[in-house]
Protein backbone atom coordinates (compact mmCIF):
# COMPACT_ATOMS: atom_id res chain seq x y z
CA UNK A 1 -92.73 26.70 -1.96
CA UNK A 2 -92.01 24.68 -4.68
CA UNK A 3 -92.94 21.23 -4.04
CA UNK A 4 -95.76 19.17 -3.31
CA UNK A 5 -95.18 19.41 0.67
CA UNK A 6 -95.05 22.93 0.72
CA UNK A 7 -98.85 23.11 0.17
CA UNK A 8 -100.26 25.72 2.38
CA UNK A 9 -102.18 24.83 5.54
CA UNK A 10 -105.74 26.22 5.92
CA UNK A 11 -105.74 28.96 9.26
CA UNK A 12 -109.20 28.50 10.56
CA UNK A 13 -109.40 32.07 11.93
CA UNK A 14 -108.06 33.54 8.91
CA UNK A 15 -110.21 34.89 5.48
CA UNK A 16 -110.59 32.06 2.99
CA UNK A 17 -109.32 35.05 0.09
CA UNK A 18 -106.02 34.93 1.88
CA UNK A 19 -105.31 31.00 1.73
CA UNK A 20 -106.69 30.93 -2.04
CA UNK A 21 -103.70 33.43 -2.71
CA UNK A 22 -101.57 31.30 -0.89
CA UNK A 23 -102.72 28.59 -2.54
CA UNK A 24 -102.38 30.08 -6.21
CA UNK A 25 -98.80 31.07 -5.37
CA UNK A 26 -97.35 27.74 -4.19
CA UNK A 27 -99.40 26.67 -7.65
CA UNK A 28 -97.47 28.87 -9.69
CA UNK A 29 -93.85 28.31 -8.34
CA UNK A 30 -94.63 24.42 -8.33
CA UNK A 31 -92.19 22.10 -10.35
CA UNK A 32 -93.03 18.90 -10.79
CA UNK A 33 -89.97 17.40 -11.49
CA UNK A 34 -90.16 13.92 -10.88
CA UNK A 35 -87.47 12.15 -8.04
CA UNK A 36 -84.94 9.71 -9.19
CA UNK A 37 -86.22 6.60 -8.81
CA UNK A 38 -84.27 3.07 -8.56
CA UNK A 39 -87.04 0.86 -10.12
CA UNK A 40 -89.17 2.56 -13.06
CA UNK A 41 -92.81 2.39 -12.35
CA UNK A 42 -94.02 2.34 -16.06
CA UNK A 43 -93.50 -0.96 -17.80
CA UNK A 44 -92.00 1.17 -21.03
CA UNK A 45 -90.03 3.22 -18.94
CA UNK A 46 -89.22 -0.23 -17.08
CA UNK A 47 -87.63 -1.36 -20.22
CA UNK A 48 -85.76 2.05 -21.22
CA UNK A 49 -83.60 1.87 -17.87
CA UNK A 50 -82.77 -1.68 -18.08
CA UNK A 51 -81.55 -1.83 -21.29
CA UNK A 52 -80.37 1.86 -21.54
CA UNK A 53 -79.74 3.62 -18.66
CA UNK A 54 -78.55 0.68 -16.42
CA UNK A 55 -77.79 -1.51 -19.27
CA UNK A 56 -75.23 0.52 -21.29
CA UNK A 57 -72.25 2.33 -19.86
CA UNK A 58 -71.10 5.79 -21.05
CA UNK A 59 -68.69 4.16 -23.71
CA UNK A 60 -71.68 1.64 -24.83
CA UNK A 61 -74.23 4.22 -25.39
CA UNK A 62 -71.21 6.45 -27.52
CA UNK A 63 -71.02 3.39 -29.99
CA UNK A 64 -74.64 2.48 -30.05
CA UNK A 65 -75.38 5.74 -30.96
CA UNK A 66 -72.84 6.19 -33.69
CA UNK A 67 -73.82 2.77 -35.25
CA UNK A 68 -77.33 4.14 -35.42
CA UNK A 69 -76.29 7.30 -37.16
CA UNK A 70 -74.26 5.29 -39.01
CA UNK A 71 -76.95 3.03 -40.28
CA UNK A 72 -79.16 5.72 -41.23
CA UNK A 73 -76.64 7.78 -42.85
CA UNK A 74 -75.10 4.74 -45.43
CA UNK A 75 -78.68 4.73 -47.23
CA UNK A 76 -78.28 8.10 -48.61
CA UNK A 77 -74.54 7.83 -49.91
CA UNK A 78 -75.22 4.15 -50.60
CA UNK A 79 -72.16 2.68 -49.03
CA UNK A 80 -71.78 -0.70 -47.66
CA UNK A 81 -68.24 0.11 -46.00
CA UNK A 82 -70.28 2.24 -43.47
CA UNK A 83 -73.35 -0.63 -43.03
CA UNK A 84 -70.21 -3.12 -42.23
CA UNK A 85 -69.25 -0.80 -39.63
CA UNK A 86 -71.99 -0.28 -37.70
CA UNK A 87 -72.99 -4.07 -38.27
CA UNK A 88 -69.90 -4.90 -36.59
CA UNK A 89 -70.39 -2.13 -33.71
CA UNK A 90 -74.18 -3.54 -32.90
CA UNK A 91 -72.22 -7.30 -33.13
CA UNK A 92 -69.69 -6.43 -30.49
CA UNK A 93 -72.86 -4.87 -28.12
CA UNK A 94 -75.15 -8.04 -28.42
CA UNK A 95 -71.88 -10.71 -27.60
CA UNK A 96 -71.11 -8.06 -24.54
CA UNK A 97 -74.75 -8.16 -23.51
CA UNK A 98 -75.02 -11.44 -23.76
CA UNK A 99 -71.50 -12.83 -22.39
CA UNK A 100 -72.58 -10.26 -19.41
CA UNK A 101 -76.02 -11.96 -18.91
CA UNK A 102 -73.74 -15.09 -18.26
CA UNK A 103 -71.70 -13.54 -16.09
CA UNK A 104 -73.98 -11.59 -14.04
CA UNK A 105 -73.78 -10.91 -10.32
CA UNK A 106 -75.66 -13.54 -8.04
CA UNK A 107 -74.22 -12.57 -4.26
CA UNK A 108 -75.31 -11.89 -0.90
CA UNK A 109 -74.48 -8.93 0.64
CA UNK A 110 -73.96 -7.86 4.52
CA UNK A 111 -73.34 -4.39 5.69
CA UNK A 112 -71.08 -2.51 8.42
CA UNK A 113 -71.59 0.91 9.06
CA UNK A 114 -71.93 3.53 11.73
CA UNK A 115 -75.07 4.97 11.32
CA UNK A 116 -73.65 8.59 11.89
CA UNK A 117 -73.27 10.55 9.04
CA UNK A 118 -72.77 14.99 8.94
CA UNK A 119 -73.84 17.46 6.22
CA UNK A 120 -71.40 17.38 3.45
CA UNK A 121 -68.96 14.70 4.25
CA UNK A 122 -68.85 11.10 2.67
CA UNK A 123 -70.79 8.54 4.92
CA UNK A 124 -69.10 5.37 3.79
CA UNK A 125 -69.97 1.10 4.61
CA UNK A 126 -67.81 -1.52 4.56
CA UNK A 127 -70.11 -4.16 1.97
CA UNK A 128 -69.31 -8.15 2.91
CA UNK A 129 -70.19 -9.62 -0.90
CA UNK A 130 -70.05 -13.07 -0.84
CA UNK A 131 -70.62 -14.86 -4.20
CA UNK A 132 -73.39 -17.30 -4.78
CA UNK A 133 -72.69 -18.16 -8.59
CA UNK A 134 -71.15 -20.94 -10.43
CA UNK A 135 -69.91 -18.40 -12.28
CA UNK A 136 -66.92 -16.25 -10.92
CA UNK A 137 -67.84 -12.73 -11.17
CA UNK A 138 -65.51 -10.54 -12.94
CA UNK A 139 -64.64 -6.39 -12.88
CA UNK A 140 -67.66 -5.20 -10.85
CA UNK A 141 -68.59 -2.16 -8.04
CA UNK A 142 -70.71 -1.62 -5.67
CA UNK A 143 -73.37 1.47 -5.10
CA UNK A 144 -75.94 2.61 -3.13
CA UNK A 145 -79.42 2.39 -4.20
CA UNK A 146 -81.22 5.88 -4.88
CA UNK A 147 -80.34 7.77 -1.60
CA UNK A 148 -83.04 11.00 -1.12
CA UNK A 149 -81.50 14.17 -0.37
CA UNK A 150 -77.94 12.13 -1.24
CA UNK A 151 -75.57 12.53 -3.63
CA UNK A 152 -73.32 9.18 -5.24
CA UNK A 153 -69.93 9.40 -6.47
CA UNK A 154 -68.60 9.17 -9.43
CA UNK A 155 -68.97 6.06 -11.33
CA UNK A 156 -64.86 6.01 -12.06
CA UNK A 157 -64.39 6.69 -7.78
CA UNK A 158 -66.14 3.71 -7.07
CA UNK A 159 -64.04 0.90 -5.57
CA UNK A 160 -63.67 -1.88 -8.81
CA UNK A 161 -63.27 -5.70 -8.04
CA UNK A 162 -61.47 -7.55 -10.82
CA UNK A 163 -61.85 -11.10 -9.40
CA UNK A 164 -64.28 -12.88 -7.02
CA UNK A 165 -64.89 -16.57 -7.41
CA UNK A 166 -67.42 -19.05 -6.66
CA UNK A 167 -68.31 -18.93 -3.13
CA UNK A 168 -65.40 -16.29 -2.18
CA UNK A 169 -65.83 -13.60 -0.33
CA UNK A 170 -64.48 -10.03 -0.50
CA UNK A 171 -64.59 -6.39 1.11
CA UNK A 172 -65.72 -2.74 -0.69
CA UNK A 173 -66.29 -0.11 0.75
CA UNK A 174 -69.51 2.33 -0.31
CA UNK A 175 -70.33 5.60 -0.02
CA UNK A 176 -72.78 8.94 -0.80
CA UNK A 177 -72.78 12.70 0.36
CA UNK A 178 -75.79 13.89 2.60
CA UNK A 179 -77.26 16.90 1.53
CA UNK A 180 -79.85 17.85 4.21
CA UNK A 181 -80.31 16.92 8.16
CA UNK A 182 -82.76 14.36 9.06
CA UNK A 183 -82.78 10.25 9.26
CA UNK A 184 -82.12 8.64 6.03
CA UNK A 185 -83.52 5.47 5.36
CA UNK A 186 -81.01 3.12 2.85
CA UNK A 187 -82.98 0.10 1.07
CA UNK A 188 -80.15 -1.66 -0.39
CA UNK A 189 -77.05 -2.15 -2.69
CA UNK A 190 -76.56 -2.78 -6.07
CA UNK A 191 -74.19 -4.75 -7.78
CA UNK A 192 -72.79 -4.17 -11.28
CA UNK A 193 -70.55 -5.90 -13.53
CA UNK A 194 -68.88 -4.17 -16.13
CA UNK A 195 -67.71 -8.00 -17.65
CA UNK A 196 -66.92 -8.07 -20.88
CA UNK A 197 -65.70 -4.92 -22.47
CA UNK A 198 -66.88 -2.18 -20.28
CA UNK A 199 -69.88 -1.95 -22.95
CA UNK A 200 -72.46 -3.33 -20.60
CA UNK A 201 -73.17 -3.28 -17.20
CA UNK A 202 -75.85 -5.62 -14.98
CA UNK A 203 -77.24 -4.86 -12.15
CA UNK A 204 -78.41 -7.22 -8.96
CA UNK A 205 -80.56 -4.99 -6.15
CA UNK A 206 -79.70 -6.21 -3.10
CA UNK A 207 -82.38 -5.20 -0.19
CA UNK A 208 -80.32 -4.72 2.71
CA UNK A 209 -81.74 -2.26 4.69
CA UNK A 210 -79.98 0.32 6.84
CA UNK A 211 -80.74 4.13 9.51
CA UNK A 212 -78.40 6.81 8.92
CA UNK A 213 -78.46 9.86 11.43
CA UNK A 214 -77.08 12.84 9.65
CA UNK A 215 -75.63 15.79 11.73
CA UNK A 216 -76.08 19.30 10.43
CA UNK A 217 -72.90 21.05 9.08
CA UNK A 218 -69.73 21.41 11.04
CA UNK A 219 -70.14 24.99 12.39
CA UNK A 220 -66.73 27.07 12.12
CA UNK A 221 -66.82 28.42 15.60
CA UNK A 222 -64.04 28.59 18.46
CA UNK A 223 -66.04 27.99 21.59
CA UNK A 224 -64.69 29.35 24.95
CA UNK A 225 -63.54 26.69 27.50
CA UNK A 226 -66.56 25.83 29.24
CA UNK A 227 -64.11 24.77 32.87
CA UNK A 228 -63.27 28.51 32.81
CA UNK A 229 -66.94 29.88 32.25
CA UNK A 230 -68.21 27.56 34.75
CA UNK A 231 -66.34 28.59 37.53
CA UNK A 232 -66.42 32.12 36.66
CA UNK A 233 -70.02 32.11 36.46
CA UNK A 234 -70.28 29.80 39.96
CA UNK A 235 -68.25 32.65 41.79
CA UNK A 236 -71.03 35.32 40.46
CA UNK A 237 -73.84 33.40 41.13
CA UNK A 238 -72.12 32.34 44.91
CA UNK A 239 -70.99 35.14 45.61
CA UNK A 240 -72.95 38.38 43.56
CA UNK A 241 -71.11 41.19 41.70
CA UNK A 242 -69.08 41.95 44.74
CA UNK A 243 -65.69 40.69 44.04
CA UNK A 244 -64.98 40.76 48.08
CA UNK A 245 -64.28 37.28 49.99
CA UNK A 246 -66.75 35.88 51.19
CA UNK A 247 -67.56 32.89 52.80
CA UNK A 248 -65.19 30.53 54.21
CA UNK A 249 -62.20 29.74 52.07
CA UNK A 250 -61.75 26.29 50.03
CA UNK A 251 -59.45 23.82 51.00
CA UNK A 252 -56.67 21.69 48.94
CA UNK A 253 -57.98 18.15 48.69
CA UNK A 254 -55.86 16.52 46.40
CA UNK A 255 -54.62 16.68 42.22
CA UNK A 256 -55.84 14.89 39.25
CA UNK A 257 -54.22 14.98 35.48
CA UNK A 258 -54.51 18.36 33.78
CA UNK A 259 -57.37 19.03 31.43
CA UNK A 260 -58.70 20.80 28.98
CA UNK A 261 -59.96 24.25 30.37
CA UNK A 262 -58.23 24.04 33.77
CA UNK A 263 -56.75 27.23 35.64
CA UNK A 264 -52.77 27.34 34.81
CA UNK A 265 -52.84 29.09 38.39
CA UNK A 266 -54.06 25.59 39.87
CA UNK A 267 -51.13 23.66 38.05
CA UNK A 268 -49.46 21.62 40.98
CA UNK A 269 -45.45 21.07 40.03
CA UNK A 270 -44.56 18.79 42.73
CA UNK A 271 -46.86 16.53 41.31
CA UNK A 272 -46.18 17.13 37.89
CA UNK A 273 -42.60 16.45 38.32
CA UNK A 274 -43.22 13.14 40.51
CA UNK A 275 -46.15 11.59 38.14
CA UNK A 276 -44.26 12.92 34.90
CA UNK A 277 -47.43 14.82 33.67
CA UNK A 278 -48.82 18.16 34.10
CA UNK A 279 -51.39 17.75 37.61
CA UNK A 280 -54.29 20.58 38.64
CA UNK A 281 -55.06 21.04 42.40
CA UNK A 282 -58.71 20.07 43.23
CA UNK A 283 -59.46 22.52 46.00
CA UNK A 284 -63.26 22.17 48.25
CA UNK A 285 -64.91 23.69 50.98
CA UNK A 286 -68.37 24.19 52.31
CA UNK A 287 -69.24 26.73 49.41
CA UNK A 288 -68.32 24.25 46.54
CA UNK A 289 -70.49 22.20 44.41
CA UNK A 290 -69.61 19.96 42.10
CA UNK A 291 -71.08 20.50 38.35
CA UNK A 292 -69.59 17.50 36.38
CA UNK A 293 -72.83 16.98 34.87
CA UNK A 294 -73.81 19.02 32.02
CA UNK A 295 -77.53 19.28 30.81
CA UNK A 296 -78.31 20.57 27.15
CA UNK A 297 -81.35 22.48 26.25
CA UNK A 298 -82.30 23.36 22.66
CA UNK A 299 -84.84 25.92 21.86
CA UNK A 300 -86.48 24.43 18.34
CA UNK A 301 -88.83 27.17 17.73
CA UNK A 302 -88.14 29.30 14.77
CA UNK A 303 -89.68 32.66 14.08
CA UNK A 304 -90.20 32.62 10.53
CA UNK A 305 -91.77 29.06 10.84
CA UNK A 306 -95.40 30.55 10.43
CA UNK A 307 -98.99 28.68 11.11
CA UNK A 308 -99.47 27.88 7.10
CA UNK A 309 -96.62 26.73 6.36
CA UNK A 310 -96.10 23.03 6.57
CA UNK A 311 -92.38 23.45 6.89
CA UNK A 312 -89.70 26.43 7.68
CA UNK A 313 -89.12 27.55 4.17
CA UNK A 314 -85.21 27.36 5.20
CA UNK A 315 -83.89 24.88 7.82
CA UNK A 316 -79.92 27.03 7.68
CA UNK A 317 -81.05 28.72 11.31
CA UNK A 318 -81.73 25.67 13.11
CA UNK A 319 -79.07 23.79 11.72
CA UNK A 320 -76.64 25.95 12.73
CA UNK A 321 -78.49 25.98 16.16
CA UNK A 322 -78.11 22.21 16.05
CA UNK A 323 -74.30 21.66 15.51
CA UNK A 324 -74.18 24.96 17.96
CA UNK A 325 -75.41 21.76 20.10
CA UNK A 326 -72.88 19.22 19.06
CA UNK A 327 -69.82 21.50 19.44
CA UNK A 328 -71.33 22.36 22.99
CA UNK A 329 -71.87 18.93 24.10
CA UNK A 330 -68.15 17.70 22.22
CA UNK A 331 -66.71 20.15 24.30
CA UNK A 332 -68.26 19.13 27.29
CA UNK A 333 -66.68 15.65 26.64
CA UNK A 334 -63.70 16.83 26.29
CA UNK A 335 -63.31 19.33 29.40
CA UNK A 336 -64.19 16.07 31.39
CA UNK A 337 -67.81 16.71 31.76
CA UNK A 338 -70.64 14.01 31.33
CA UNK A 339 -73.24 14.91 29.19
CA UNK A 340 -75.82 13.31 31.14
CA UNK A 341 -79.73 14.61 29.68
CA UNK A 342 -80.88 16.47 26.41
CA UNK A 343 -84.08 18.70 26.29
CA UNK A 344 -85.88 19.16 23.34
CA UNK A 345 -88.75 21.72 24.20
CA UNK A 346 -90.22 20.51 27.12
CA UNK A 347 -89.10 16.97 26.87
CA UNK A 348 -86.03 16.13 28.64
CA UNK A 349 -83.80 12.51 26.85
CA UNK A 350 -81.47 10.68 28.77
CA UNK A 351 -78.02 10.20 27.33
CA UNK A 352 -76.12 7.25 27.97
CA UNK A 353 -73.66 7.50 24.92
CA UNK A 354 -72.60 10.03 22.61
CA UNK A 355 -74.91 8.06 19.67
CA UNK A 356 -77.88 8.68 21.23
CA UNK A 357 -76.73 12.45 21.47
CA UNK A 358 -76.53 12.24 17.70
CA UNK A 359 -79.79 10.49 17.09
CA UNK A 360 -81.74 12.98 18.87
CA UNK A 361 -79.88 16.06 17.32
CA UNK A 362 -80.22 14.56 13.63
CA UNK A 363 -84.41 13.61 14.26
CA UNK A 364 -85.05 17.06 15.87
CA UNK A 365 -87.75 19.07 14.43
CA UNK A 366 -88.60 22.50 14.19
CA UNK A 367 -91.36 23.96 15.85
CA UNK A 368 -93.13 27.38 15.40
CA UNK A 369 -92.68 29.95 17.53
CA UNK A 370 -96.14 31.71 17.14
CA UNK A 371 -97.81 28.47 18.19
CA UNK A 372 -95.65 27.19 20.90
CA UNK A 373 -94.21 30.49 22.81
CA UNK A 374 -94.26 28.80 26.05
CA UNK A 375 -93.08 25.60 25.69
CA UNK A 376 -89.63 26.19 24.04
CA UNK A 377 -87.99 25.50 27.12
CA UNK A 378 -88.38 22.50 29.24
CA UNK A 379 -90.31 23.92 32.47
CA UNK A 380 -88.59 21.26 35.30
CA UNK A 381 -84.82 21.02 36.04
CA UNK A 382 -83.79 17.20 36.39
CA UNK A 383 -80.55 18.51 38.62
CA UNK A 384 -80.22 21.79 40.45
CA UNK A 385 -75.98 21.21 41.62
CA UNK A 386 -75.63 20.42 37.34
CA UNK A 387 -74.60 22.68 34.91
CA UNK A 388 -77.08 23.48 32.72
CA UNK A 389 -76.71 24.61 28.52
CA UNK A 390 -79.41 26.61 26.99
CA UNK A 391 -78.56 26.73 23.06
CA UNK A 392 -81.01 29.45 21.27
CA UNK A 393 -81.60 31.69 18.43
CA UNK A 394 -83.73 34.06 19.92
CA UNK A 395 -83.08 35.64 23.62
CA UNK A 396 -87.00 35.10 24.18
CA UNK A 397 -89.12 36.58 26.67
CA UNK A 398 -89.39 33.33 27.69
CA UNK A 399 -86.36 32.48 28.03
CA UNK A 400 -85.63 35.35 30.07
CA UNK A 401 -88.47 34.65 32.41
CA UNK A 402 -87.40 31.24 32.70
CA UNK A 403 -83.45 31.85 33.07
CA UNK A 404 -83.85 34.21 35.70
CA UNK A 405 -85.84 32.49 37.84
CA UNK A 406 -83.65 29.39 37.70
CA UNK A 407 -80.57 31.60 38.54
CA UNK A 408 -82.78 32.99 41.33
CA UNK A 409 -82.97 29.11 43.00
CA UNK A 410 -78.77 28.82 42.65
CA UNK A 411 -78.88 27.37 39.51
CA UNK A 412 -76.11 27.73 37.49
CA UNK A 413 -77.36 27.91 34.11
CA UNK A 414 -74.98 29.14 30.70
CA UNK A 415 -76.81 30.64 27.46
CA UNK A 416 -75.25 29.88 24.04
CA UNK A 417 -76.84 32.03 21.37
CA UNK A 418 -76.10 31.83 17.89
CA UNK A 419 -78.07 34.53 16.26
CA UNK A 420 -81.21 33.21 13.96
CA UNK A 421 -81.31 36.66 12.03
CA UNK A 422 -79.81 40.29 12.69
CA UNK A 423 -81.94 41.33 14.66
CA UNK A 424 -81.21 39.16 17.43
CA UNK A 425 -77.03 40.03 17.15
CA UNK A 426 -76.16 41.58 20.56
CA UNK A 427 -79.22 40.78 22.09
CA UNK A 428 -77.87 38.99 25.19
CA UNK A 429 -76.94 40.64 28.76
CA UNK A 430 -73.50 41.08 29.87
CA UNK A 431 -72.31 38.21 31.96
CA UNK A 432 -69.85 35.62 31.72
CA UNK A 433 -73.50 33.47 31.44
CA UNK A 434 -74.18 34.62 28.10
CA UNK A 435 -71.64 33.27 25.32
CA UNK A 436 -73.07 34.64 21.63
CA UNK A 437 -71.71 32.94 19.08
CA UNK A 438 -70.11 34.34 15.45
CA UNK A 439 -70.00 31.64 12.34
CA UNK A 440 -66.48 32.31 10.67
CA UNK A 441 -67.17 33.70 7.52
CA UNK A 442 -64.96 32.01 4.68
CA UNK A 443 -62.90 33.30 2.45
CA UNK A 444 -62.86 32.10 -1.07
């Protein structure tokens, strides 16, 4: 509760004396420290950045400080060796500033990026620059303009062009670190020349607009193989807790290239040896359905998100929830499955490639879970022969209400549950249904 957007939301059924103390709380932890901005809003401030802060590098501002101290300093020990000296310092800024205003960038810019970034990691563009001058354009980089909830690199990590001429065109690549989950909305690239000396540098904005989807943090998790869990779980729910045959017996049909999760008892070596690659039997029969198709579900609701808050005071448990969700659905992909719908609440998406997967993970929003306590969970199933993902927090009364009665209509449904606080460790029945998951603590 220290910004702006954490102001607290008036509860209608609640005593005004109660929102007045919330209000004088968020008043007192408030900091109003003003967001980096890429143009200055403030004529004088206007002027400060251009010729200061975007105007000077590190090395220029070093010597046009010294020549001021300089130039104040010779008056009292009345030296002229001294006034030379910064003379000559201020000299060598103005030719730099102006030989740079000669010089300065004029190019076009196109961009070629992914549009997936994660928590953490460097999301970096490939940047077209074409130049536009008569001029050629001499030992410049290329940045991103004022990213929020993004981090640059380094000025001296940047990639550095020595050379473009007239109407050339070259490649750079561009970067910044995500700090927070969400859609980030990139408004350009700027240009800056370094040309003469290094004193100086000029800018040219370039609007050229871009959508970045950024994924929560890698989780550090080893995930069962979700083959092996599924046909566990389809014997229990086919055949009940009585390990007894039942039912008649399934058939060979024919083999397919090993994968990921497969039953080393099901490894066929007369067709491994005559394709030259390991081969699983595919065995059917009347009791066998086919779950290729996996359906996520993703309970959003978060317990501490309470009715005056405008947002969850801390986003960590639903993150982690959320790449919970990508390692799921990666696995998925990689056991051969098709990750074919995602639910969010009670609204089910349609997934035709792994990018939309990522869209909808990185634009999901949190929802309370005093307000919505029946509608964390979608209440139709799209496909009752698929195999169905429920990723939680919380093992919910609803969510117990709603699990059971799907596994009551043969519905093979798996529960992923990565806990949202201690209470909820070990909250989850004993099954080969119910996976909890442990983050990997690391060791520094």
């Amino acid at each position: 509760m220290s910004e702006i957007a954490d102001r607290p939301v008036r509860v209608p059924d609640e005593v005004i004396v109660i929102h007045w103390w919330r209000l004088f709380r968020w008043f007192s932890n408030l900091r109003l420290v003003p967001r980096i901005r890429e143009h200055a809003t403030t004529p004088v401030l206007r002027l400060v950045r251009i010729l200061y802060y975007d105007g000077l590098t590190r090395l220029g501002k070093v010597l046009l400080i010294c020549c001021f101290l300089i130039f104040l300093f010779s008056y009292r020990i009345s030296s002229e060796f001294f006034l030379a000296t910064a003379s000559v310092g201020v000299a060598l800024l103005a030719w730099s500033i102006v030989l740079a205003l000669i010089f300065r960038p004029q190019v076009e810019v196109s961009r070629d990026s992914q549009g997936i970034a994660a928590v953490g990691e460097a999301f970096t563009s490939v940047i077209q620059i074409q130049n536009k001058g008569k001029c050629s354009l001499y030992n410049f980089a290329v940045r991103e303009l004022v990213v929020p909830d993004g981090r640059w690199p380094k000025e001296w990590d940047r990639p550095h062009q020595e050379l473009l001429r007239p109407n050339q065109q070259c490649r750079l690549t561009v970067g910044f670190q995500p700090r927070r989950r969400g859609v980030l909305e990139l408004s350009g690239i700027a240009v800056q020349s370094y040309f003469p000396f290094f004193l100086t540098r000029v800018t040219q904005r370039v609007t050229n607009e871009a959508k970045v989807y950024v994924l929560p943090e890698t989780l550090k998790v080893s995930l069962p193989s979700l083959r092996q869990i599924t046909e566990q779980a389809s014997k229990r729910l086919t055949l009940g807790t009585d390990s007894s045959r039942k039912g008649p017996s399934l058939e060979y049909s024919y083999s397919r290239p090993y994968q990921t999760g497969d039953s080393l008892r099901r490894l066929d070596h007369r067709a491994s040896s005559r394709y030259g690659e390991p081969m699983s039997k595919v065995f059917e029969g009347a009791d066998e359905i086919r779950r290729d198709k996996v359906y996520l579900m993703l309970d959003l609701t978060l317990k501490n998100f309470l009715r005056w808050q405008r947002r969850p005071t801390s986003f960590s448990a639903l993150d982690e929830r959320l790449a919970l969700a990508v390692e799921v659905g990666l696995s998925a992909q990689n056991e051969g499955f098709s990750l074919t719908a995602l639910a969010t609440g009670q609204e089910w998406h349609n997934i035709d490639t792994i990018e939309q997967f990522y869209q909808h993970i990185a634009a999901a929003a949190p929802e309370r879970a005093v307000t919505h306590p029946d509608s964390a969970l979608p209440d139709k199933i799209l496909n009752d022969n698929g195999l169905h993902i429920l990723v939680t927090g919380r093992w919910s009364k609803e969510a117990q209400t709603k699990v059971a009665r799907w596994q009551k209509a043969g519905i093979l449904v798996l529960v992923f549950l990565i806990p949202e606080s201690k209470a909820d460790r070990d909250s989850l029945p004993v099954g080969k249904h119910f996976v909890e998951v442990q983050v990997k603590e690391v060791q520094s």
